[in-house]
N, C-alpha and C. Protein backbone atom coordinates (compact mmCIF):
# COMPACT_ATOMS: atom_id res chain seq x y z
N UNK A 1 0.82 -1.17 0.00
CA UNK A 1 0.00 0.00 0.00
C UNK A 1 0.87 1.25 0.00
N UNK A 2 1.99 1.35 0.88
CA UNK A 2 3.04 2.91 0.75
C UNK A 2 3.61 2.75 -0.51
N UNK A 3 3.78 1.66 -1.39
CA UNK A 3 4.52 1.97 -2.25
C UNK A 3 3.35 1.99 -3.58
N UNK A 4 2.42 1.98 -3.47
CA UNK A 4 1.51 2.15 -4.21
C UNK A 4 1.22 3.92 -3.87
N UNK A 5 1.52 4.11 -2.65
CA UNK A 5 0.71 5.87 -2.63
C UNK A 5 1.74 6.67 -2.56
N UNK A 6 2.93 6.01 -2.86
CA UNK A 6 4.39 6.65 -3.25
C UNK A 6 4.47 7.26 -4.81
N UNK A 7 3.60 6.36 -5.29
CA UNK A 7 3.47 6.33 -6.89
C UNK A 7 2.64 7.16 -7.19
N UNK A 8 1.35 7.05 -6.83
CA UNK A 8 0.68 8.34 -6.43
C UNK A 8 1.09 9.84 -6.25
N UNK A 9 1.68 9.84 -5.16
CA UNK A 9 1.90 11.01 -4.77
C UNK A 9 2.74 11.72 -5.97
N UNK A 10 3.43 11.03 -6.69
CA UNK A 10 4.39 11.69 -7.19
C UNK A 10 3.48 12.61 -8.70
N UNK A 11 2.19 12.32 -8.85
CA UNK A 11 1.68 12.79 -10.06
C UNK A 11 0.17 13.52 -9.37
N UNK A 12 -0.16 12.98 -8.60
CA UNK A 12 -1.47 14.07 -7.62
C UNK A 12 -0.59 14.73 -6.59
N UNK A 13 0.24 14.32 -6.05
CA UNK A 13 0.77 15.51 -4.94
C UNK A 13 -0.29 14.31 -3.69
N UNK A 14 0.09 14.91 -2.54
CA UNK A 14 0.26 14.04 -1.19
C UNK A 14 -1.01 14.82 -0.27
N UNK A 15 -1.89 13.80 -0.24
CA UNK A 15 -3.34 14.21 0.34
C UNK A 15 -3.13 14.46 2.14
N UNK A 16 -3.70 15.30 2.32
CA UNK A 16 -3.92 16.03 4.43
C UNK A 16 -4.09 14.85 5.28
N UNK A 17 -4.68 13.82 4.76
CA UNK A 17 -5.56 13.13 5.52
C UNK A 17 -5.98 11.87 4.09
N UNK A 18 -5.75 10.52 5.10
CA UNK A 18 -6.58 9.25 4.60
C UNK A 18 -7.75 8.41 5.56
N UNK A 19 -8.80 8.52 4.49
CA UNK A 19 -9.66 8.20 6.37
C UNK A 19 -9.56 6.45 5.59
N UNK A 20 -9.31 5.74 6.61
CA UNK A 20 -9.23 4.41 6.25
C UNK A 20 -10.28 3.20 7.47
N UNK A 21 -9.94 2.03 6.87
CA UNK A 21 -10.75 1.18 8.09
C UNK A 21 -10.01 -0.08 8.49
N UNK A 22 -9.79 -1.02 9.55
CA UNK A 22 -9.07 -1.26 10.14
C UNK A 22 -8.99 -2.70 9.32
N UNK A 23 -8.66 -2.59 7.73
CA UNK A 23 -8.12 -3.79 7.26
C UNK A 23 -6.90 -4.06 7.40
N UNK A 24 -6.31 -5.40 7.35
CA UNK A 24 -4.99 -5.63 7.03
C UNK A 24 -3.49 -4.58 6.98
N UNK A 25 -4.58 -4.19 5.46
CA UNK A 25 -2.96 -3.73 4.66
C UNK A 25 -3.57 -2.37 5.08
N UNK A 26 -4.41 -2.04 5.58
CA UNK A 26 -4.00 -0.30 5.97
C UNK A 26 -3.78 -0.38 8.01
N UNK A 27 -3.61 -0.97 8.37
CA UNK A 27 -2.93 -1.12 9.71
C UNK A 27 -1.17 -1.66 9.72
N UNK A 28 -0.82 -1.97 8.21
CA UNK A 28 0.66 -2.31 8.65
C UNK A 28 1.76 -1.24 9.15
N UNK A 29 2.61 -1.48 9.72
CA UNK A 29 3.76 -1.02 9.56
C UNK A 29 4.50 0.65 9.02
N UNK A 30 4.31 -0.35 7.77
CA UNK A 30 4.39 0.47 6.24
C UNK A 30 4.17 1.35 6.09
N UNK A 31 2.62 1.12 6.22
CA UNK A 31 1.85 2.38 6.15
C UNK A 31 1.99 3.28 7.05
N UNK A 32 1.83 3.25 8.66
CA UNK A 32 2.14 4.15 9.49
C UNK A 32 3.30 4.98 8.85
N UNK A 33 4.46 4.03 9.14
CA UNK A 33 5.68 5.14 8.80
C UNK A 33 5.81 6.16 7.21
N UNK A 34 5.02 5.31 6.08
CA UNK A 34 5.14 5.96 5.44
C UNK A 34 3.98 7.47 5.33
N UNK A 35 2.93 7.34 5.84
CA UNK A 35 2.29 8.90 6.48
C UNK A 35 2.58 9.70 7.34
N UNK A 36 3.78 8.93 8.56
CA UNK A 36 4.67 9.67 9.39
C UNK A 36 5.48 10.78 8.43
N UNK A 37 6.30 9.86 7.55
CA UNK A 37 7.15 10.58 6.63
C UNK A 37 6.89 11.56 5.99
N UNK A 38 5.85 11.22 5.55
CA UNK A 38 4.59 12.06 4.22
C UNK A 38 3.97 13.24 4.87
N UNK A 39 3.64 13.61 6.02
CA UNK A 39 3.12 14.55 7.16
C UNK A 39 1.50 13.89 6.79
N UNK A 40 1.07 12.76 6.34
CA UNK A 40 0.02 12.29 6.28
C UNK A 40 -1.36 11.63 7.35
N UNK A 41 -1.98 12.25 7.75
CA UNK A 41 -2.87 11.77 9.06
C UNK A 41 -3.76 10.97 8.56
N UNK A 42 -3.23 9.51 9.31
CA UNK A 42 -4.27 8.08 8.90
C UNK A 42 -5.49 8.51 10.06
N UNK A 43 -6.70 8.45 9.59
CA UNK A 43 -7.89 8.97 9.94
C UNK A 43 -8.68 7.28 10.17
N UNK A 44 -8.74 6.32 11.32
CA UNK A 44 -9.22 5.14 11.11
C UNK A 44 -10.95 5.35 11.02
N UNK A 45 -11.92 4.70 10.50
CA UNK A 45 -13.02 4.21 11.05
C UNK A 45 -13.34 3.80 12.73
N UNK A 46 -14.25 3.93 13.16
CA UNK A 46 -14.34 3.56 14.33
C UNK A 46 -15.03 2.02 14.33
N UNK A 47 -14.07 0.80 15.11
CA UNK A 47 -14.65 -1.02 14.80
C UNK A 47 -15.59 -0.98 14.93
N UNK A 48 -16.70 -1.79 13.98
CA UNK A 48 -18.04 -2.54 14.21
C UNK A 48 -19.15 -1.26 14.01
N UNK A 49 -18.23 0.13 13.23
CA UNK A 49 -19.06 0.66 12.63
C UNK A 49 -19.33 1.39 11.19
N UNK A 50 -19.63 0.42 10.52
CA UNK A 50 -19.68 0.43 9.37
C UNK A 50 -20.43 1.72 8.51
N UNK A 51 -21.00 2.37 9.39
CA UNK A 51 -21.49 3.71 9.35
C UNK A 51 -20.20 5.41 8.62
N UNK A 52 -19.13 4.80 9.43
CA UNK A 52 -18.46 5.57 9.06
C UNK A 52 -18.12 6.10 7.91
N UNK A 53 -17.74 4.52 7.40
CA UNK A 53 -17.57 4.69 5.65
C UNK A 53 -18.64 3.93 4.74
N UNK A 54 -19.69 4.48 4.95
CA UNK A 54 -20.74 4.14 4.30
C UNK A 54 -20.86 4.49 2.41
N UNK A 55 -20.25 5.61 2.24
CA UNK A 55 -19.56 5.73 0.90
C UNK A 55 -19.06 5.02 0.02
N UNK A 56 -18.39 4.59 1.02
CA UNK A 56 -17.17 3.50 -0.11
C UNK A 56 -17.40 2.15 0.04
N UNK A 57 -17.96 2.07 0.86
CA UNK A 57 -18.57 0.50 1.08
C UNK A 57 -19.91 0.01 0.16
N UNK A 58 -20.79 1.63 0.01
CA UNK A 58 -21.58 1.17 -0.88
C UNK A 58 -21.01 1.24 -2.56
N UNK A 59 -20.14 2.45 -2.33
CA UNK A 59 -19.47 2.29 -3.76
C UNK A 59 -18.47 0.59 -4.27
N UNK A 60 -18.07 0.59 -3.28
CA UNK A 60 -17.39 -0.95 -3.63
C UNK A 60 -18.23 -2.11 -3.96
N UNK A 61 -19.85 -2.02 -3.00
CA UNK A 61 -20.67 -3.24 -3.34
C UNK A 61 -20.82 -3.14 -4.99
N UNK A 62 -21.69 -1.42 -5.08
CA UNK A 62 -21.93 -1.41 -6.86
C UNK A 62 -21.13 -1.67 -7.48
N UNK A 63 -19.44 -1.53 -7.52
CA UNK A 63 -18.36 -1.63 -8.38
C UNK A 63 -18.01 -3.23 -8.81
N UNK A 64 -18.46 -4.11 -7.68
CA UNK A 64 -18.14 -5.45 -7.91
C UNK A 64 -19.52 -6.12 -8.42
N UNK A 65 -20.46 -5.35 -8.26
CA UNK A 65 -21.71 -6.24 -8.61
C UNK A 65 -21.44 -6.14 -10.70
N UNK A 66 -21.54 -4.59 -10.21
CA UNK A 66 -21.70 -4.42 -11.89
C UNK A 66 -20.69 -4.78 -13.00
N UNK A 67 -19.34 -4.51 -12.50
CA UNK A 67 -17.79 -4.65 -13.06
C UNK A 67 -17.43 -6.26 -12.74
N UNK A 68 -17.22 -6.16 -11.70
CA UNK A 68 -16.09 -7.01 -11.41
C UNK A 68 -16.80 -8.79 -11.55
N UNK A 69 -18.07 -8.79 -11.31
CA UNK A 69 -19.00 -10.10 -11.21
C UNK A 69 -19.24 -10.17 -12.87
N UNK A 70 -19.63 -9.27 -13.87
CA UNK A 70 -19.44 -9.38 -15.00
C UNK A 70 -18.25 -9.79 -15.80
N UNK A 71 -17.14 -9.60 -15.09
CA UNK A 71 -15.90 -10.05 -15.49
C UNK A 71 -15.35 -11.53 -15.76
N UNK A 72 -15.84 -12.09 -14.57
CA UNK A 72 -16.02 -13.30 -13.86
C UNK A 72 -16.65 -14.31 -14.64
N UNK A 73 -17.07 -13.90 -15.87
CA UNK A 73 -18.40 -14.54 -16.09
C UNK A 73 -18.13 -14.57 -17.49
């Protein structure tokens, strides 16, 4: 994931804030230090509430129903 928003950054420029949720690959390591570095503030979800990021969760259901399950197929 840092070296994916390394790649990023270098053509959008380096975002204030990532509001994220407490998967895997955005709790590693990695990531911390590389938003330490970045002056980047990881913004978590609060657990078991799915409310938070209700946005992207519904954007991700439509993206796989319509895209990604058609793909599949």
């Amino acid at each position: 994931m840092a070296a994916l928003l390394d790649r990023l950054s270098k053509t959008r420029g380096l975002p204030d804030r990532i509001f994220l949720d407490y998967g895997p690959e955005f709790v590693a390591r990695a990531l911390d230090l590389w938003a330490y570095e970045n002056g980047v503030t990881l913004d978590f979800s609060r657990p078991g509430k799915p409310t938070d990021n209700a946005m992207i969760k519904s954007f991700n259901g439509r993206f796989r129903d319509e895209c990604l399950t058609d793909a599949n197929y």
